[in-house]
Protein backbone atom coordinates (compact mmCIF):
# COMPACT_ATOMS: atom_id res chain seq x y z
CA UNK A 1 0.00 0.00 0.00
CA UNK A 2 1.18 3.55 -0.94
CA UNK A 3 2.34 5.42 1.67
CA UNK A 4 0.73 8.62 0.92
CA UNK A 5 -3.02 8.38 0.45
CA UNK A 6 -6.14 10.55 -0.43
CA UNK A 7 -9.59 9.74 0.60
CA UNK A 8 -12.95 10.62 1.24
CA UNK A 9 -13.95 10.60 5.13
CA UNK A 10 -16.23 10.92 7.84
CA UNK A 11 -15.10 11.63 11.35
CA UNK A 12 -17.18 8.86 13.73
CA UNK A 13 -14.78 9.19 16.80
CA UNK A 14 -11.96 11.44 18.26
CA UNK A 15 -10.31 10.57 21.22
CA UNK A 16 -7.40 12.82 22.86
CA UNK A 17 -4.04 11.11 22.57
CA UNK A 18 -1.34 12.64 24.96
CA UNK A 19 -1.74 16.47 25.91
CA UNK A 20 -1.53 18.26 22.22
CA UNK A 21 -2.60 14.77 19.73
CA UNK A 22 -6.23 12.99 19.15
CA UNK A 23 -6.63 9.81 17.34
CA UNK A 24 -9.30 9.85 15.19
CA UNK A 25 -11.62 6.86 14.31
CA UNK A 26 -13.02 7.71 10.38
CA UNK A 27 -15.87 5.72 8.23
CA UNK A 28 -13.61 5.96 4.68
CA UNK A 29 -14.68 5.02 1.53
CA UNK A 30 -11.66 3.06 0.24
CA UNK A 31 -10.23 1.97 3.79
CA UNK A 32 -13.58 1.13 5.88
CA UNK A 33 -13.09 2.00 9.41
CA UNK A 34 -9.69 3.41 10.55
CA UNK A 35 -7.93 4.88 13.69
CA UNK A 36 -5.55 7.31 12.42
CA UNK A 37 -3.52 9.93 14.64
CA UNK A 38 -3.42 13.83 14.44
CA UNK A 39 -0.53 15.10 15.83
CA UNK A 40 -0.74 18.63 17.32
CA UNK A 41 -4.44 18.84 16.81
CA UNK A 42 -5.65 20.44 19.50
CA UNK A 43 -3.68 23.79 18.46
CA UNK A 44 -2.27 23.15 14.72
CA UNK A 45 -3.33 23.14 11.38
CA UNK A 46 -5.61 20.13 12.07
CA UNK A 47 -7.89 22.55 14.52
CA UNK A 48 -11.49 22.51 13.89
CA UNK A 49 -10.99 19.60 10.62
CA UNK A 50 -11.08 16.60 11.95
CA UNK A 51 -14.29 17.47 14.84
CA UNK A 52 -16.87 15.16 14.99
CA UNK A 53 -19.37 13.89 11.74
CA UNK A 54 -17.27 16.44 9.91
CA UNK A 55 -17.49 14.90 5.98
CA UNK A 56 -14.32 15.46 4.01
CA UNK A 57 -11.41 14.57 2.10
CA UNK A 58 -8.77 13.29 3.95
CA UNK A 59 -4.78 13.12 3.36
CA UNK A 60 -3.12 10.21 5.44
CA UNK A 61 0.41 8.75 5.60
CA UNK A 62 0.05 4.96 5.92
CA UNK A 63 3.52 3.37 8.00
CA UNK A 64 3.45 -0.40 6.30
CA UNK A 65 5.43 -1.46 8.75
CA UNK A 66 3.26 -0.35 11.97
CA UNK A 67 -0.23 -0.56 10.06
CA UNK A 68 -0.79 2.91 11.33
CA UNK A 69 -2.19 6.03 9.78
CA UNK A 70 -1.52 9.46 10.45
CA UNK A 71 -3.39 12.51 9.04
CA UNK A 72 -1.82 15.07 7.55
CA UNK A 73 -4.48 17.84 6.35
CA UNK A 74 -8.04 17.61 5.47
CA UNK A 75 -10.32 19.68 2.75
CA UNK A 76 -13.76 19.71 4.94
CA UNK A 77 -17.16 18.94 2.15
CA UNK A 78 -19.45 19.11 5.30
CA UNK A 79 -18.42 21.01 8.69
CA UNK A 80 -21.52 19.06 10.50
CA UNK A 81 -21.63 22.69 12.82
CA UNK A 82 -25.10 22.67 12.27
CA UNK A 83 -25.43 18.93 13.78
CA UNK A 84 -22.67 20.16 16.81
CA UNK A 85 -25.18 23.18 17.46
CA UNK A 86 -28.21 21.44 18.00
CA UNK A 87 -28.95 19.03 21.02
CA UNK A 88 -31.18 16.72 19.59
CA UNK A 89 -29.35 16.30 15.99
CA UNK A 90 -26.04 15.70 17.90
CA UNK A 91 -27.60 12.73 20.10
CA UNK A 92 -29.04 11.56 16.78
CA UNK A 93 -25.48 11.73 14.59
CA UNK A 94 -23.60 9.97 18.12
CA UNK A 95 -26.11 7.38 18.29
CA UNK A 96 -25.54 6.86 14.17
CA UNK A 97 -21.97 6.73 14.99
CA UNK A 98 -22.19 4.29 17.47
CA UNK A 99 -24.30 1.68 15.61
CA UNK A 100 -21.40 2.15 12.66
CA UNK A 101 -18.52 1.41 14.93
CA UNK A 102 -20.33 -1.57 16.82
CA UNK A 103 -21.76 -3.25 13.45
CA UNK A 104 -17.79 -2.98 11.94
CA UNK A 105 -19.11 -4.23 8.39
CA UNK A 106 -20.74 -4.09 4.99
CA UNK A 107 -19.26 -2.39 1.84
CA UNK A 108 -17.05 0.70 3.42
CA UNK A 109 -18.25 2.72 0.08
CA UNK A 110 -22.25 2.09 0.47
CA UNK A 111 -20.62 2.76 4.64
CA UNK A 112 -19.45 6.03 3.59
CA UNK A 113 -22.19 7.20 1.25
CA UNK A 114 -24.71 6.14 3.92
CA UNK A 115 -23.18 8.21 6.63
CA UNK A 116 -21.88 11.27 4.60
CA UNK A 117 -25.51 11.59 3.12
CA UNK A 118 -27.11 10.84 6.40
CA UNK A 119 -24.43 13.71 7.98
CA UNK A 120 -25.31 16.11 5.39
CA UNK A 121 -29.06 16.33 5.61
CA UNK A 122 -28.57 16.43 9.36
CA UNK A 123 -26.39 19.63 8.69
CA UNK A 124 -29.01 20.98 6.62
CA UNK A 125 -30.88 21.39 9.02
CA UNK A 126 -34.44 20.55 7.05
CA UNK A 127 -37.31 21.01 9.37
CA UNK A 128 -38.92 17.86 10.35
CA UNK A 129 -36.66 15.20 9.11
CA UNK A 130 -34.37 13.99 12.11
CA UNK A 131 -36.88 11.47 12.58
CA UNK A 132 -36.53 9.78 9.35
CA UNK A 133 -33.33 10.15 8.52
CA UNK A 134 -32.58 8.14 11.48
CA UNK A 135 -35.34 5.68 10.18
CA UNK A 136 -33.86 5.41 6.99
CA UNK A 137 -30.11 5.12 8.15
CA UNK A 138 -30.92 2.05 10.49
CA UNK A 139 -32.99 0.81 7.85
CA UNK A 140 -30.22 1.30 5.21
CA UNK A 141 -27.57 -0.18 7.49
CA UNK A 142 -29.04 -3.13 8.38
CA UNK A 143 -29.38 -3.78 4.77
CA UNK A 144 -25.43 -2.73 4.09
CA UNK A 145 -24.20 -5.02 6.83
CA UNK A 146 -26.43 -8.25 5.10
CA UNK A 147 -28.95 -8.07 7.46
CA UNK A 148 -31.98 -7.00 5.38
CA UNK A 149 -35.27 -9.03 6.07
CA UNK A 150 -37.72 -10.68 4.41
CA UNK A 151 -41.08 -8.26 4.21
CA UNK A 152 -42.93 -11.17 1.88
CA UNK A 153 -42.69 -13.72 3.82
CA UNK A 154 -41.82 -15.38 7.13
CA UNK A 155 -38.03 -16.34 7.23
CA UNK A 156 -38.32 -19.64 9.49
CA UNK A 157 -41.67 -20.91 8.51
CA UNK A 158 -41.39 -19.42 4.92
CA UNK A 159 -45.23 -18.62 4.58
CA UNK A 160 -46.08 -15.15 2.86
CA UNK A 161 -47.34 -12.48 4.96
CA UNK A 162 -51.09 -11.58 4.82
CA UNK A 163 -51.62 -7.83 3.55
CA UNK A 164 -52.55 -6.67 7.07
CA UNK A 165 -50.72 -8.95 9.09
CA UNK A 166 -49.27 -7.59 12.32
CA UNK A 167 -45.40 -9.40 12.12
CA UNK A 168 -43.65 -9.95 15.24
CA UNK A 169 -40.20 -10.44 16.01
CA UNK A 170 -37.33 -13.40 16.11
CA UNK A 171 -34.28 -12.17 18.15
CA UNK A 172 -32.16 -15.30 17.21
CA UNK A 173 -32.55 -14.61 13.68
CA UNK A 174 -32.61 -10.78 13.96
CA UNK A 175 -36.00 -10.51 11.93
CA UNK A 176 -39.09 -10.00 11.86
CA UNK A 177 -41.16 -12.83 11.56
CA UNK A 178 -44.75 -14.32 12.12
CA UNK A 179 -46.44 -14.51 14.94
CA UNK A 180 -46.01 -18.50 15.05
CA UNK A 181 -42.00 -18.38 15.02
CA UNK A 182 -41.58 -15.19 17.36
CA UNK A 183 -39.70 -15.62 20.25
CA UNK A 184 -40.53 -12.35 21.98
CA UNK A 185 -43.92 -11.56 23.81
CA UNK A 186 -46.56 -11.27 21.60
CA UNK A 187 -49.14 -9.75 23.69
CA UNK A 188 -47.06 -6.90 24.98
CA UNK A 189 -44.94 -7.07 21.77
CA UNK A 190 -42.50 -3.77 21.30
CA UNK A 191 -41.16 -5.40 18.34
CA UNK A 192 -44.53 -5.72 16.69
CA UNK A 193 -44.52 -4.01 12.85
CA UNK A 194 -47.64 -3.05 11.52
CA UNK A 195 -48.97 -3.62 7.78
CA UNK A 196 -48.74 0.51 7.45
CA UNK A 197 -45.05 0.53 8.46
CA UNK A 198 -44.34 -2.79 6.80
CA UNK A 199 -45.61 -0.24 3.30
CA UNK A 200 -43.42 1.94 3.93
CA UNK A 201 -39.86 0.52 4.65
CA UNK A 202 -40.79 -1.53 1.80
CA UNK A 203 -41.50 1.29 -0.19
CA UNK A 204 -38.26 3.51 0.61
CA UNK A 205 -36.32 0.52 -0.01
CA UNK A 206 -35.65 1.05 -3.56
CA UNK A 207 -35.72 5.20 -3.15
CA UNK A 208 -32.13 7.08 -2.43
CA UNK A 209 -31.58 8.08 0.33
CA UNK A 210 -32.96 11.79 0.02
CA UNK A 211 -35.93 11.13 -1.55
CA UNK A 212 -36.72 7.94 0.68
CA UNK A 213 -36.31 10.87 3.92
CA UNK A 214 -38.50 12.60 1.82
CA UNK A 215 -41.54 10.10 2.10
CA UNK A 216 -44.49 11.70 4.02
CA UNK A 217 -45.26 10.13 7.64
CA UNK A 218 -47.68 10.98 10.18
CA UNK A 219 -46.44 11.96 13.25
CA UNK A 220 -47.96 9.11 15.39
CA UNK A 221 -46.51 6.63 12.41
CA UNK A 222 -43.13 8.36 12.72
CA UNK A 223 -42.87 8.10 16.57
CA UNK A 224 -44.08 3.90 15.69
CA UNK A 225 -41.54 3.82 13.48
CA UNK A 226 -38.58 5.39 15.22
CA UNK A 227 -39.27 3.39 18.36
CA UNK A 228 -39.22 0.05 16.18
CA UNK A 229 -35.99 0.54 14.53
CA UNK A 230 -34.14 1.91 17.61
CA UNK A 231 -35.25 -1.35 18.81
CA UNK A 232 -34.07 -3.47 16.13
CA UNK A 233 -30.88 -1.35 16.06
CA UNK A 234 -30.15 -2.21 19.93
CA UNK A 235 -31.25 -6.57 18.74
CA UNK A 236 -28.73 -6.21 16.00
CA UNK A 237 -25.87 -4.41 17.62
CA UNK A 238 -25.77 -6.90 20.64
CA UNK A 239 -27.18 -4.33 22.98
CA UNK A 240 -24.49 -1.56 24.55
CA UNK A 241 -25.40 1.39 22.54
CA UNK A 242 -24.89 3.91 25.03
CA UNK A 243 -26.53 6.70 22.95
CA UNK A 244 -29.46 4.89 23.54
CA UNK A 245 -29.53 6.03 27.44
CA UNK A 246 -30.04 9.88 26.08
CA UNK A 247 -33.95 10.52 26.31
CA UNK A 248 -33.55 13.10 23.41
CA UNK A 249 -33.54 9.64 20.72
């Protein structure tokens, strides 16, 4: 591998490292997802490029021998200030963060675009979408990392859904499923997805990103919505996410 590299970035994590350095964890489209050090940060040229979600292109040196990579200036696309000034939007870009760092897989260019698009509508600010971008990035990862299900039919018993069945849950296989091969409670089900939503992440599948955020939601099927894939997020991930403790998700 070359020693001098060029590529496009987002910042997921940065961690001081001694009294002047931080190490920087990035989601990069040709490398996937990489520590890599910036010396003199805190007061150098680096100041204010590599904060957190900022979207950019970034210019490492790669030591062969150590495995290591250190960053040596960045053009910022996206400055994510915009996520970093508002409360809710930064619990919302941490939390997608998180999930990226503990699922550690799928294609690191669908990775990037995912997050980088996801990052920039955030930044944007557009009123009334936090909700379903976050939707739509859960639902877009799970699908990135191979864990898309089946919305036809049941994926242990195989039988097709009914139009307006209610599907419940299978935490072994990480899917929803019929009520027959659920192993979670299906009287006080949280995990319970409803014909309407069933519609509509089957819907936005197939849509990009921006004009699946785009799709219009009732509030009351938003909230259902958000609360479900939060849910399946936490299932998938293992459990840990400690964004998940803020009450502003």
């Amino acid at each position: 591998m070359e020693r001098n590299l060029t590529t496009s970035a987002v910042v997921l994590r940065s961690r001081r490292w001694g009294d002047l350095h931080r190490m920087v964890t990035l989601a990069s489209e040709d490398l996937g997802i990489i520590d890599a050090l910036a010396y003199g940060a805190r007061k150098g040229k680096l100041a204010g490029r590599i904060d957190l979600f900022i979207v950019g292109v970034f210019f490492l040196y790669h030591n062969p021998v150590r495995g290591d990579y250190t960053i040596v200036d960045v053009e910022p696309v996206v400055v994510s200030e915009g996520i970093r000034a508002d409360l809710r939007q930064l619990y919302i870009a941490s939390f997608m963060a998180e999930l990226v760092l503990k699922m550690h897989g799928g294609d690191s260019q669908a990775l990037f675009k995912l997050v980088s698009q996801a990052f920039t509508l955030m930044d944007a600010q557009a009123t009334g979408t936090a909700d379903t971008i976050l939707i739509q990035f859960i639902w877009r990862l799970i699908d990135i990392c191979g864990l898309a299900p089946d919305l036809v039919a049941c994926p242990i018993c195989e039988k097709p859904y009914g139009t307006e069945e209610m599907l419940s849950f299978n935490t072994a296989m990480h899917a929803p499923c019929c009520a027959a091969c659920a192993d979670v409670d299906v009287v006080n089900n949280e995990m319970a997805l409803g014909p309407g939503a069933r519609r509509y992440l089957s819907h936005t599948a197939d849509l990009k990103f921006e004009e699946a955020v785009g799709v219009s939601l009732s509030l009351t099927a938003t909230e259902r919505i958000r609360l479900y894939m939060l849910r399946y997020a936490s299932i998938i991930a293992g459990g840990g996410l400690k964004s998940l403790g803020g009450s502003l998700l």
